[in-house]
Protein backbone atom coordinates (compact mmCIF):
# COMPACT_ATOMS: atom_id res chain seq x y z
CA UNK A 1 70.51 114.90 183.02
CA UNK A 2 72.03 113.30 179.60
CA UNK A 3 72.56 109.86 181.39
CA UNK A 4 69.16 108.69 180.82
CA UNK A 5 69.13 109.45 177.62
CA UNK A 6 72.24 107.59 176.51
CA UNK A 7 71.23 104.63 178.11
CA UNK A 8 67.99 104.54 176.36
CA UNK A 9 69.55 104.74 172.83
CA UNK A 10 71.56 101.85 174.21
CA UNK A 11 68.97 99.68 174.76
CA UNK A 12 67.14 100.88 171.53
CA UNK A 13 70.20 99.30 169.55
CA UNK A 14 70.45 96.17 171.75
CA UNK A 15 66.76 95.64 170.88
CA UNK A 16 67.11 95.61 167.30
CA UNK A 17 70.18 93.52 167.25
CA UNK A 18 68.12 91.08 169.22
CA UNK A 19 65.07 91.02 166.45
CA UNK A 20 67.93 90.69 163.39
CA UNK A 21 69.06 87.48 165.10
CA UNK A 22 65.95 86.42 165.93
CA UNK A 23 64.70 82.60 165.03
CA UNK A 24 61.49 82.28 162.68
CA UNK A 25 60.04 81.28 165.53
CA UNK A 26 61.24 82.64 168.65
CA UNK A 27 60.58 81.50 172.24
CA UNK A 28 59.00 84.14 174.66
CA UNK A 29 60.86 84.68 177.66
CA UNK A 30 61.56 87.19 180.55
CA UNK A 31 64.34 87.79 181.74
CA UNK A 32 65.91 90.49 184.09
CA UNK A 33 69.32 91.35 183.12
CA UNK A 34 71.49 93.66 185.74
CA UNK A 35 74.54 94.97 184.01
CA UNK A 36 77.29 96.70 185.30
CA UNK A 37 78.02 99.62 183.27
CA UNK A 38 82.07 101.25 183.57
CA UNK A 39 82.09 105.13 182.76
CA UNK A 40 85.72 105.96 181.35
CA UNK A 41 85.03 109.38 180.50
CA UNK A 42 82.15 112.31 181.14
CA UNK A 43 81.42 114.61 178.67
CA UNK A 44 80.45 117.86 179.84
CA UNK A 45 78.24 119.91 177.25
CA UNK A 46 76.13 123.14 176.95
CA UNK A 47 73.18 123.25 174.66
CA UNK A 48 71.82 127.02 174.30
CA UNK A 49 68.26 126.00 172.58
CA UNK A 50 66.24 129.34 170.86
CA UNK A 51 63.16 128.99 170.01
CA UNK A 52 60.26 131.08 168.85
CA UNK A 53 57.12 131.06 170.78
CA UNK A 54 53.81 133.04 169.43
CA UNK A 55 52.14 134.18 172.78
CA UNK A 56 48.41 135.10 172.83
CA UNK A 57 47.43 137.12 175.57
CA UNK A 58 44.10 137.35 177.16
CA UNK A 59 44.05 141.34 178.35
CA UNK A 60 42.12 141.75 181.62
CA UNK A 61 39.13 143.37 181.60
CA UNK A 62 39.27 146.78 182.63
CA UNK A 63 36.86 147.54 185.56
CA UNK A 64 34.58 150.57 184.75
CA UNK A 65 34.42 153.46 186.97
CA UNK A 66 31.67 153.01 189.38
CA UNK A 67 29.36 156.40 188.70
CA UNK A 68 26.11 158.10 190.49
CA UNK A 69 23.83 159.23 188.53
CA UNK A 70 21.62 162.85 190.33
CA UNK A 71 19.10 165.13 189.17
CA UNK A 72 19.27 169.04 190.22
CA UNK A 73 15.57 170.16 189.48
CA UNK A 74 17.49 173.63 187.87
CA UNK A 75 21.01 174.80 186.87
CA UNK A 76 23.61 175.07 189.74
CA UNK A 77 24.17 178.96 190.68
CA UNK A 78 27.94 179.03 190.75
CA UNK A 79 30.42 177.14 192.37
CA UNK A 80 32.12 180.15 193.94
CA UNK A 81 32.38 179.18 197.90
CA UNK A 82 32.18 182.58 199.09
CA UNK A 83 28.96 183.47 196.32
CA UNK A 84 26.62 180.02 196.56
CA UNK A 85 23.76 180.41 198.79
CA UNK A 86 21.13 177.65 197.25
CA UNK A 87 21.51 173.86 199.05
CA UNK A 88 22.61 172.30 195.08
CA UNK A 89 25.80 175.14 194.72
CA UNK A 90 26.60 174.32 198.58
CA UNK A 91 26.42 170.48 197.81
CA UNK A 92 28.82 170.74 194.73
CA UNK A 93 31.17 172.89 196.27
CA UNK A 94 31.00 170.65 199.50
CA UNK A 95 33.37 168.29 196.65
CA UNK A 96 35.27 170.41 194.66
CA UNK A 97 37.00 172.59 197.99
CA UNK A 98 37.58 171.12 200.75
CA UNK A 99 37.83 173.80 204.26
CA UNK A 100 40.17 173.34 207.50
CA UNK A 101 37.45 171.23 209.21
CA UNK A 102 34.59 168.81 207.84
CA UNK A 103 31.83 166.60 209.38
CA UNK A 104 32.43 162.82 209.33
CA UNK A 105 29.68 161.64 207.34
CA UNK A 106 29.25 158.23 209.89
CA UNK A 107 29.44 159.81 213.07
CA UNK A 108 28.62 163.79 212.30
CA UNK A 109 31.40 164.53 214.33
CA UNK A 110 33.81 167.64 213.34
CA UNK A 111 37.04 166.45 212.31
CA UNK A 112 40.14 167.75 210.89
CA UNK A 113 40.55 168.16 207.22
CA UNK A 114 43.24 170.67 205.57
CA UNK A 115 43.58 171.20 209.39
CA UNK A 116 46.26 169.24 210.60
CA UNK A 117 46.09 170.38 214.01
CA UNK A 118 44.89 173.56 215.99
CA UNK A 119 45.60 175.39 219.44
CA UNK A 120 43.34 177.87 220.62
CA UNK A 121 44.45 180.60 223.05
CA UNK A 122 43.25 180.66 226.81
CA UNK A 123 40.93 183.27 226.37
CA UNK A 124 39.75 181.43 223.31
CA UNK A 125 40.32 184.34 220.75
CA UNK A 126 42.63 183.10 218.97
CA UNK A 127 42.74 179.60 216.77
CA UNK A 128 46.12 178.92 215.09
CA UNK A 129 45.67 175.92 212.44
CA UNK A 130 48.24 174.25 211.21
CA UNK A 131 47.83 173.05 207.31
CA UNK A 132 48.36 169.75 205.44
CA UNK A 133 51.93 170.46 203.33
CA UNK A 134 50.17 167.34 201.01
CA UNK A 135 46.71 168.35 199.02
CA UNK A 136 47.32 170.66 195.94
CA UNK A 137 44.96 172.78 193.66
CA UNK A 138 43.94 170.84 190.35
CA UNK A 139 42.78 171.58 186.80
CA UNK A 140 40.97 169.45 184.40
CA UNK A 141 42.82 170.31 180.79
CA UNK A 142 39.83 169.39 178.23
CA UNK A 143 42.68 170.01 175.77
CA UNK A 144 44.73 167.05 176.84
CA UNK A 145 42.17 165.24 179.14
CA UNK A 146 44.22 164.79 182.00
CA UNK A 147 44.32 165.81 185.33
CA UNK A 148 47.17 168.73 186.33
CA UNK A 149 48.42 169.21 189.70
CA UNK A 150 49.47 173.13 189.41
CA UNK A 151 50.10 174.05 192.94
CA UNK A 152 49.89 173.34 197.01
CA UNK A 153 47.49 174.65 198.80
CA UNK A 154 48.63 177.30 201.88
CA UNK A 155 47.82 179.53 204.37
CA UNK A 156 47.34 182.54 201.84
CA UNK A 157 44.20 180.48 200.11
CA UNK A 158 42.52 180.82 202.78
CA UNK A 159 43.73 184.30 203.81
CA UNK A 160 42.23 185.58 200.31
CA UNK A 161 38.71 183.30 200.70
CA UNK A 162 38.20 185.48 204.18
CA UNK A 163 39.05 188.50 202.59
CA UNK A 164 36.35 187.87 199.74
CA UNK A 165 33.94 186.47 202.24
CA UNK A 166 34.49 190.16 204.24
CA UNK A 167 34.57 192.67 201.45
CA UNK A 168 31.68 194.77 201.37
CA UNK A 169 30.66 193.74 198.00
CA UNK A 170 30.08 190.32 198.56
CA UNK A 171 26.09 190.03 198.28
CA UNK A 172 26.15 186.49 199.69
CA UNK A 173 23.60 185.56 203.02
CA UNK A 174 26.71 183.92 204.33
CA UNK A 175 28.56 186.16 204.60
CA UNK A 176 26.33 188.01 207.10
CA UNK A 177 26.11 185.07 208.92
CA UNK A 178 29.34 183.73 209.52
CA UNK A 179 30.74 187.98 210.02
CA UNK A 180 29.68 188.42 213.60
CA UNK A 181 32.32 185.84 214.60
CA UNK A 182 35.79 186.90 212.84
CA UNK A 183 37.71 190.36 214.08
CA UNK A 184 36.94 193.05 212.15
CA UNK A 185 34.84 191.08 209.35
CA UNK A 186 31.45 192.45 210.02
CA UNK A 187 32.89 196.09 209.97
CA UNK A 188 34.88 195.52 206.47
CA UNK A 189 31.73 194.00 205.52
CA UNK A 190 29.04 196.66 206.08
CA UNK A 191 31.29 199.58 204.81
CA UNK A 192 30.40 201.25 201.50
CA UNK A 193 32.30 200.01 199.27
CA UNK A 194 33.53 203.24 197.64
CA UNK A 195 34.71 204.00 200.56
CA UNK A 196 37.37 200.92 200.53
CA UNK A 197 40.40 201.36 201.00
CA UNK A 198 43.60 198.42 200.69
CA UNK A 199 44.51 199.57 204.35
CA UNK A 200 41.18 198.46 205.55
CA UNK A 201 42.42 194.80 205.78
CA UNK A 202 44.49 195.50 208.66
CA UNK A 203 40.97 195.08 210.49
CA UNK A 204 40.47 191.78 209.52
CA UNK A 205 41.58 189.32 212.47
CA UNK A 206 43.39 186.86 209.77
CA UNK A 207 47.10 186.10 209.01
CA UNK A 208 48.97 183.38 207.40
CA UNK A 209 52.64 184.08 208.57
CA UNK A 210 53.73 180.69 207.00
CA UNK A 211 52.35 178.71 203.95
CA UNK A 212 51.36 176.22 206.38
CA UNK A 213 50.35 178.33 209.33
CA UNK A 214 46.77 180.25 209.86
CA UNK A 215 46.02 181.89 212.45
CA UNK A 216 42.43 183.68 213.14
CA UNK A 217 40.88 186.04 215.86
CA UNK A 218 37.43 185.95 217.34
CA UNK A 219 35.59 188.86 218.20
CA UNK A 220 34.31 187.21 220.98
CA UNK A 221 35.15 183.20 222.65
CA UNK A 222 32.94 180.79 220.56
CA UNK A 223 33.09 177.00 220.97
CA UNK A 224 31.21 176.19 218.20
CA UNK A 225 33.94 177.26 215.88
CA UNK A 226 35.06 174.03 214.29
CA UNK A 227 31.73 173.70 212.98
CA UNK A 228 31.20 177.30 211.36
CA UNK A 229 34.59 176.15 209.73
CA UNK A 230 33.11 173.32 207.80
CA UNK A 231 30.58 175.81 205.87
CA UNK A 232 31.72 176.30 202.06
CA UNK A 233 32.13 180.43 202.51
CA UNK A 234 35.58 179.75 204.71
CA UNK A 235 37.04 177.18 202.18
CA UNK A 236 40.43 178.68 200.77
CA UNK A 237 40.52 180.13 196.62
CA UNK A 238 42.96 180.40 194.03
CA UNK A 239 43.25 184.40 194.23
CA UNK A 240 45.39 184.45 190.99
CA UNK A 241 42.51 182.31 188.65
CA UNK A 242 40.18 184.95 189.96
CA UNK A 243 42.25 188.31 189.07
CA UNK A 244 43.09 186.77 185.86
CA UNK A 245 39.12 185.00 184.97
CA UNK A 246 37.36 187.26 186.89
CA UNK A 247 33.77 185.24 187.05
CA UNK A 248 34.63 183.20 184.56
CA UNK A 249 36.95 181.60 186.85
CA UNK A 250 34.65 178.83 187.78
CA UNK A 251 34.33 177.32 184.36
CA UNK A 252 35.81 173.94 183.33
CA UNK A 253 39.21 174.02 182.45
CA UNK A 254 39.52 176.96 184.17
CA UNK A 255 38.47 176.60 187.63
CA UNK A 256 41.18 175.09 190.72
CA UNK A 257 39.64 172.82 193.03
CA UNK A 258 41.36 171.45 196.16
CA UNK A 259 39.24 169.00 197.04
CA UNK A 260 38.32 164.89 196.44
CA UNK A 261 36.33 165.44 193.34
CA UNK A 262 37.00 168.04 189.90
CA UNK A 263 34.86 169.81 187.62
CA UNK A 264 35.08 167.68 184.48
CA UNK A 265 32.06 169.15 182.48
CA UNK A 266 29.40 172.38 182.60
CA UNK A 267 27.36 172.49 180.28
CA UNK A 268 25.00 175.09 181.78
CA UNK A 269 21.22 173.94 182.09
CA UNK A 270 22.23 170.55 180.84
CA UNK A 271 24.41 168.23 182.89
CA UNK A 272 27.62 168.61 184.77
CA UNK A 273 30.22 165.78 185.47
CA UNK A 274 32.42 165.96 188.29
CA UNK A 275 35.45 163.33 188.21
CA UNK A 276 38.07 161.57 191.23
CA UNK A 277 40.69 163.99 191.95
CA UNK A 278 43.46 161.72 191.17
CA UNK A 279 46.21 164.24 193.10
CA UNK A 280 44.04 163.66 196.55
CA UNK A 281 45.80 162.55 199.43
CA UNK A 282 43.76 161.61 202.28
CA UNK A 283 40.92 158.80 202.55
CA UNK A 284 37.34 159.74 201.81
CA UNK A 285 34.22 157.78 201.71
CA UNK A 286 32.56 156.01 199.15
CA UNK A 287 33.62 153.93 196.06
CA UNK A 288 32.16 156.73 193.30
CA UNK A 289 34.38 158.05 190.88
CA UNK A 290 31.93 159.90 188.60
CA UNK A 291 28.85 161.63 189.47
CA UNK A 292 26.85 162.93 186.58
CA UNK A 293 24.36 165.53 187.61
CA UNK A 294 21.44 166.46 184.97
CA UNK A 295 19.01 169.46 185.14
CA UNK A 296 15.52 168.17 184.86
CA UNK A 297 12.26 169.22 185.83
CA UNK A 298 10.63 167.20 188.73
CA UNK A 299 7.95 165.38 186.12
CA UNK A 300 11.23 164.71 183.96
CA UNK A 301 13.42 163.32 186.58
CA UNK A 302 10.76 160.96 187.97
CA UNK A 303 10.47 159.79 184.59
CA UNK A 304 13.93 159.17 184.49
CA UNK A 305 13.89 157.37 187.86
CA UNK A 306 11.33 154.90 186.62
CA UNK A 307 13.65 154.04 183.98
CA UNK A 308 16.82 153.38 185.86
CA UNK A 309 18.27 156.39 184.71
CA UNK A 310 19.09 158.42 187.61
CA UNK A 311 20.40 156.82 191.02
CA UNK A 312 19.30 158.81 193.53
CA UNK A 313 16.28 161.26 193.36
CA UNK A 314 15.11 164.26 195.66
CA UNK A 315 11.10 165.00 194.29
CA UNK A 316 7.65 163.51 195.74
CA UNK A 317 6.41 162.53 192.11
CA UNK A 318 7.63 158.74 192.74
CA UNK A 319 7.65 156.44 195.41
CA UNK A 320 8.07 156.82 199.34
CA UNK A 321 11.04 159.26 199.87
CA UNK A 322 14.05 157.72 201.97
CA UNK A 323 15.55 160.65 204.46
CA UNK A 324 18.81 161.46 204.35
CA UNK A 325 20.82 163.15 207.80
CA UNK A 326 22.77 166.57 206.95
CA UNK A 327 23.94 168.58 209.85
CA UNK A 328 21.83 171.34 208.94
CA UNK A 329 18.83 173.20 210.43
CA UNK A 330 16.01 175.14 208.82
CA UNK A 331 14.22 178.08 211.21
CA UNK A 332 11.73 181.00 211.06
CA UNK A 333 13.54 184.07 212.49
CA UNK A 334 12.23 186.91 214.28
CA UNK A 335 12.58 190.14 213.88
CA UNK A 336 13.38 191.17 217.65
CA UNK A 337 13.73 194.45 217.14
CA UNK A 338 10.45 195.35 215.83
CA UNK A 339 7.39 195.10 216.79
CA UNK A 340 5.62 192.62 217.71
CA UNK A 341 8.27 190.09 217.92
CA UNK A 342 10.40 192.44 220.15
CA UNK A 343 7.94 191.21 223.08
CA UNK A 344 9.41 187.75 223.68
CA UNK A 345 5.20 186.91 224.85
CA UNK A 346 4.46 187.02 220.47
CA UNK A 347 8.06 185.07 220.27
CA UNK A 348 6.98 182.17 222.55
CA UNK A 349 3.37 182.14 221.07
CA UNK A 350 4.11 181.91 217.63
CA UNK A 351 7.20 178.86 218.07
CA UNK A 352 4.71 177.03 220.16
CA UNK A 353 1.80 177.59 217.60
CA UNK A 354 3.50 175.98 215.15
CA UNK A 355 3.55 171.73 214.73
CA UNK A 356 6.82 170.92 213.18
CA UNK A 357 5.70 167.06 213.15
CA UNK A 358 3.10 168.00 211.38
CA UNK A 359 5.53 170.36 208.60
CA UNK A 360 7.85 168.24 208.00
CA UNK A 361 5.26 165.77 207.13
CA UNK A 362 3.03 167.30 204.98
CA UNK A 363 4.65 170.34 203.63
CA UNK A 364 8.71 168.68 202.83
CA UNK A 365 6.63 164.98 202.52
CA UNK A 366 9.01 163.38 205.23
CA UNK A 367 12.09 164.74 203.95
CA UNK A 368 13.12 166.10 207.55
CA UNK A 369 13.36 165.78 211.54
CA UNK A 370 11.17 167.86 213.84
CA UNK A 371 13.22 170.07 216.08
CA UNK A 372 12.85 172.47 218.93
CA UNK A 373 16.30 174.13 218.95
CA UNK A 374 18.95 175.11 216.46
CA UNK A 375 21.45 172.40 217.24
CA UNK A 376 20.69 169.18 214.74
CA UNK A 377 22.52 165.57 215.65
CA UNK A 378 26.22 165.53 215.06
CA UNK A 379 27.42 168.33 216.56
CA UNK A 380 29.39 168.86 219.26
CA UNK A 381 26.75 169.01 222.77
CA UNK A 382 24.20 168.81 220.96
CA UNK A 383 21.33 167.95 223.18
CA UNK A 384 18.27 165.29 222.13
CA UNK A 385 16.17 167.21 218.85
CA UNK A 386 12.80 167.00 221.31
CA UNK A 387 14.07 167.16 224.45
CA UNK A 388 14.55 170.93 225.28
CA UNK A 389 12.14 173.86 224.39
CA UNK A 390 8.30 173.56 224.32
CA UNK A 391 7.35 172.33 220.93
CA UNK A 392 4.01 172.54 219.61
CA UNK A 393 1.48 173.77 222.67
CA UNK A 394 -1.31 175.77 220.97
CA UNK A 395 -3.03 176.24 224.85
CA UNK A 396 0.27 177.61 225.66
CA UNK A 397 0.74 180.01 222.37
CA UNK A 398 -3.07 181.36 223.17
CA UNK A 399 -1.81 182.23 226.84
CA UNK A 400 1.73 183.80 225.79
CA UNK A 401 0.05 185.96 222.99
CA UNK A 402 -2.49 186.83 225.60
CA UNK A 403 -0.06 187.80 228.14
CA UNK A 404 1.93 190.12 225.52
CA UNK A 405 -1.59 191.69 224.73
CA UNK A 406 -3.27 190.37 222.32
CA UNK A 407 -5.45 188.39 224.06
CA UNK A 408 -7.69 186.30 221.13
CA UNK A 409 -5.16 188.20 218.65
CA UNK A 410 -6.97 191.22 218.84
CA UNK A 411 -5.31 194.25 217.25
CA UNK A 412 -2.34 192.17 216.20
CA UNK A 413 -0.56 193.77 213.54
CA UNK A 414 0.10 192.48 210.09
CA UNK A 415 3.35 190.57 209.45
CA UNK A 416 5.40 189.33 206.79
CA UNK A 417 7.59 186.25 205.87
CA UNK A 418 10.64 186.63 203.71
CA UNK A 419 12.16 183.50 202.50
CA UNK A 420 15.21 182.28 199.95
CA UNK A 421 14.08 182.65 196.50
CA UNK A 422 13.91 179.28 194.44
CA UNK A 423 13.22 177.11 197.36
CA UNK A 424 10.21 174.64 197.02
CA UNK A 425 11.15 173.45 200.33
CA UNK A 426 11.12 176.38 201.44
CA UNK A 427 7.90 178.02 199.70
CA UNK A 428 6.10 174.90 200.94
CA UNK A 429 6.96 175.31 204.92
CA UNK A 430 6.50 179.32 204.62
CA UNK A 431 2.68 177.76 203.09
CA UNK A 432 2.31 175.90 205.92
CA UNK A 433 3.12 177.72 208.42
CA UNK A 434 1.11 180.89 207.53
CA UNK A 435 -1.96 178.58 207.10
CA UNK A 436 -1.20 177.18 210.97
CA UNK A 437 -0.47 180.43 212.62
């Protein structure tokens, strides 16, 4: 690699012996000279060169965290799973705990989720799920801001989330609901509660013989169970945040999640921020990483939606409203056992009396699907939404309430409709409906 470098110094010299010797006034000439050049010796040499070189680097620009922006029209109730009964608790806990099962938000299909697996019995009593040994209960630490990954998640969590969801103190509607179907939960639950005693859990059809083995018994075979499973009351707690919080367990910095989002921030009738869960193992929809959800009046948000403020909005002050598919299903219920709904003539009458096209569009302003069962799209067998029952038939709701005795409703007795307190929705179709029937 030197060679070329000799021989130009060479001919460097050569040149300038050339000019010295040069005539006043020399003739021009060119010539090509091919000389034969004898190496006697190689030198052999290594140079170690150090030099200092002043690098400027160009950092790469961090990419912000892609955030949604939501308006709740009030404060969320709590974000205790086996407590919440409004839809905006339900939809926060649906991302802070995650159950054995979920819905696949594409398809509506059940699918596993904590659950790694499941077998059910042959006289389909009893399910035995086996758990992910992967997802772990998580803290935000305000203190340090950062993220801490305190423990797995087992069998136990969800042990002490049906034993909650059982007790008979628990006040929440869903716990009546989803009673019937576990051993011994409906009796724990309507006991008096005085009358507790710690034995009293033998009755309850749960057991988690292994941290990642739960197995559950039915009070009677029920297909449908995968799907009760995806509702936020059966979603497992962290007993030992509870016994030592007590309420307060479900404020930041206190409060364990399990599942693909964290409680960042509460501040109660103001905003909350919920974060990526950093620790979670398994894929999950969506590129957001922050949601911020504020606590504005309708006339506020709307406001705030004309602005660019908010990214998604749920009110009828703005715009056309976009529907959005949940695998959920709103319904009147009867009383049965009292009259007049025990004769299944005023039952049949009043469900074909009322036009659901007509309720969902002018009472929730779109923001629904007419149905004549209680089976919405998604779930497993679930038949076409208009395809079985009668739907609206007011020729056929004169002749069933006439056939039950009240022909022309004549004598029928007064009735009333309960509903779910702070529910628009819901205080708009209860408007409707007693204005149609």
């Amino acid at each position: 690699m030197r060679c070329p470098r000799r021989y130009l110094f060479i001919l460097l010299v050569v040149s300038l012996l050339l000019a010295a010797c040069a005539r006043p006034t020399p003739e021009t000439r060119v010539e090509v000279v091919k000389e034969t050049v004898i190496v006697t010796r190689v030198v052999r040499e290594t140079v170690e060169v150090t030099r200092r070189v002043d690098v400027t680097t160009t950092p790469l620009p961090v990419p912000s965290k892609v955030t949604l922006d939501l308006n709740f029209e009030a404060d969320v109730t709590t974000l205790d799973p086996q407590v919440a009964e409004d839809p905006d608790s339900i939809d926060v806990i649906e991302n802070l705990f995650v159950g054995l099962t979920r819905y696949n938000p594409e398809t509506g299909r059940v699918e596993p989720a904590l659950a790694d697996s499941w077998d059910i019995s042959d006289d389909g009593l009893t399910w035995t799920f086996r758990l992910r040994d992967d997802v772990s209960w998580v803290r935000y630490n305000p203190v340090e801001d950062a993220v801490e990954q305190i423990r797995p998640v087992v069998a136990a969590d969800f042990l002490n989330g049906l034993r909650r969801l059982c007790h008979p103190t628990n006040p929440s509607y869903y716990a009546d609901v989803v009673a019937p179907f576990i051993k011994g939960c409906q009796s724990l639950h309507d006991k008096d509660p005085a009358e507790f005693r710690e034995e009293d859990w033998d009755l309850l059809g749960v057991e988690a013989p292994e941290d990642n083995l739960l197995v559950i018994e039915l009070e009677v075979p029920f297909s449908p169970f995968l799907s009760v499973l995806t509702m936020g009351p059966l979603r497992p707690i962290p007993q030992e945040v509870i016994d030592r919080f007590g309420e307060r367990w479900i404020e930041p910095g206190v409060i364990l999640t399990n599942g693909p989002f964290l409680l960042r921030q509460w501040v109660h009738g103001t905003r909350m921020t919920l974060e990526r869960n950093p620790f979670w193992p398994a894929d999950w929809p969506g590129n957001v990483e922050v949601v911020h959800i504020y606590f504005h009046d309708p006339i506020t948000a709307a406001s705030w939606w004309q602005e660019g403020r908010l990214d998604l909005l749920e009110t009828d002050q703005v715009g056309t409203p976009e529907p959005v598919a949940t695998p959920t299903a709103f319904f009147f219920a009867f009383a049965y056992d009292k009259e007049p709904f025990d004769n299944v003539g005023v039952r049949r009458a009043f469900s074909a009396a009322l036009d659901r096209e007509a309720l969902v569009r002018e009472a929730l302003k779109g923001a629904g699907l007419p149905m004549r069962h209680l089976t919405p799209p998604g779930l497993f067998g679930a038949p076409p939404r208009d395809e079985v029952g009668v739907g609206f038939d007011p020729q056929l709701a004169r002749k069933a309430l006439e056939e039950a005795g009240y022909p022309d409703c004549q004598e029928f007795p007064q009735i009333t409709l309960a509903m779910l307190k702070d529910s628009p929705s819901w205080e708009a179709a209860v408007k409707f409906a007693i204005a149609r029937w």
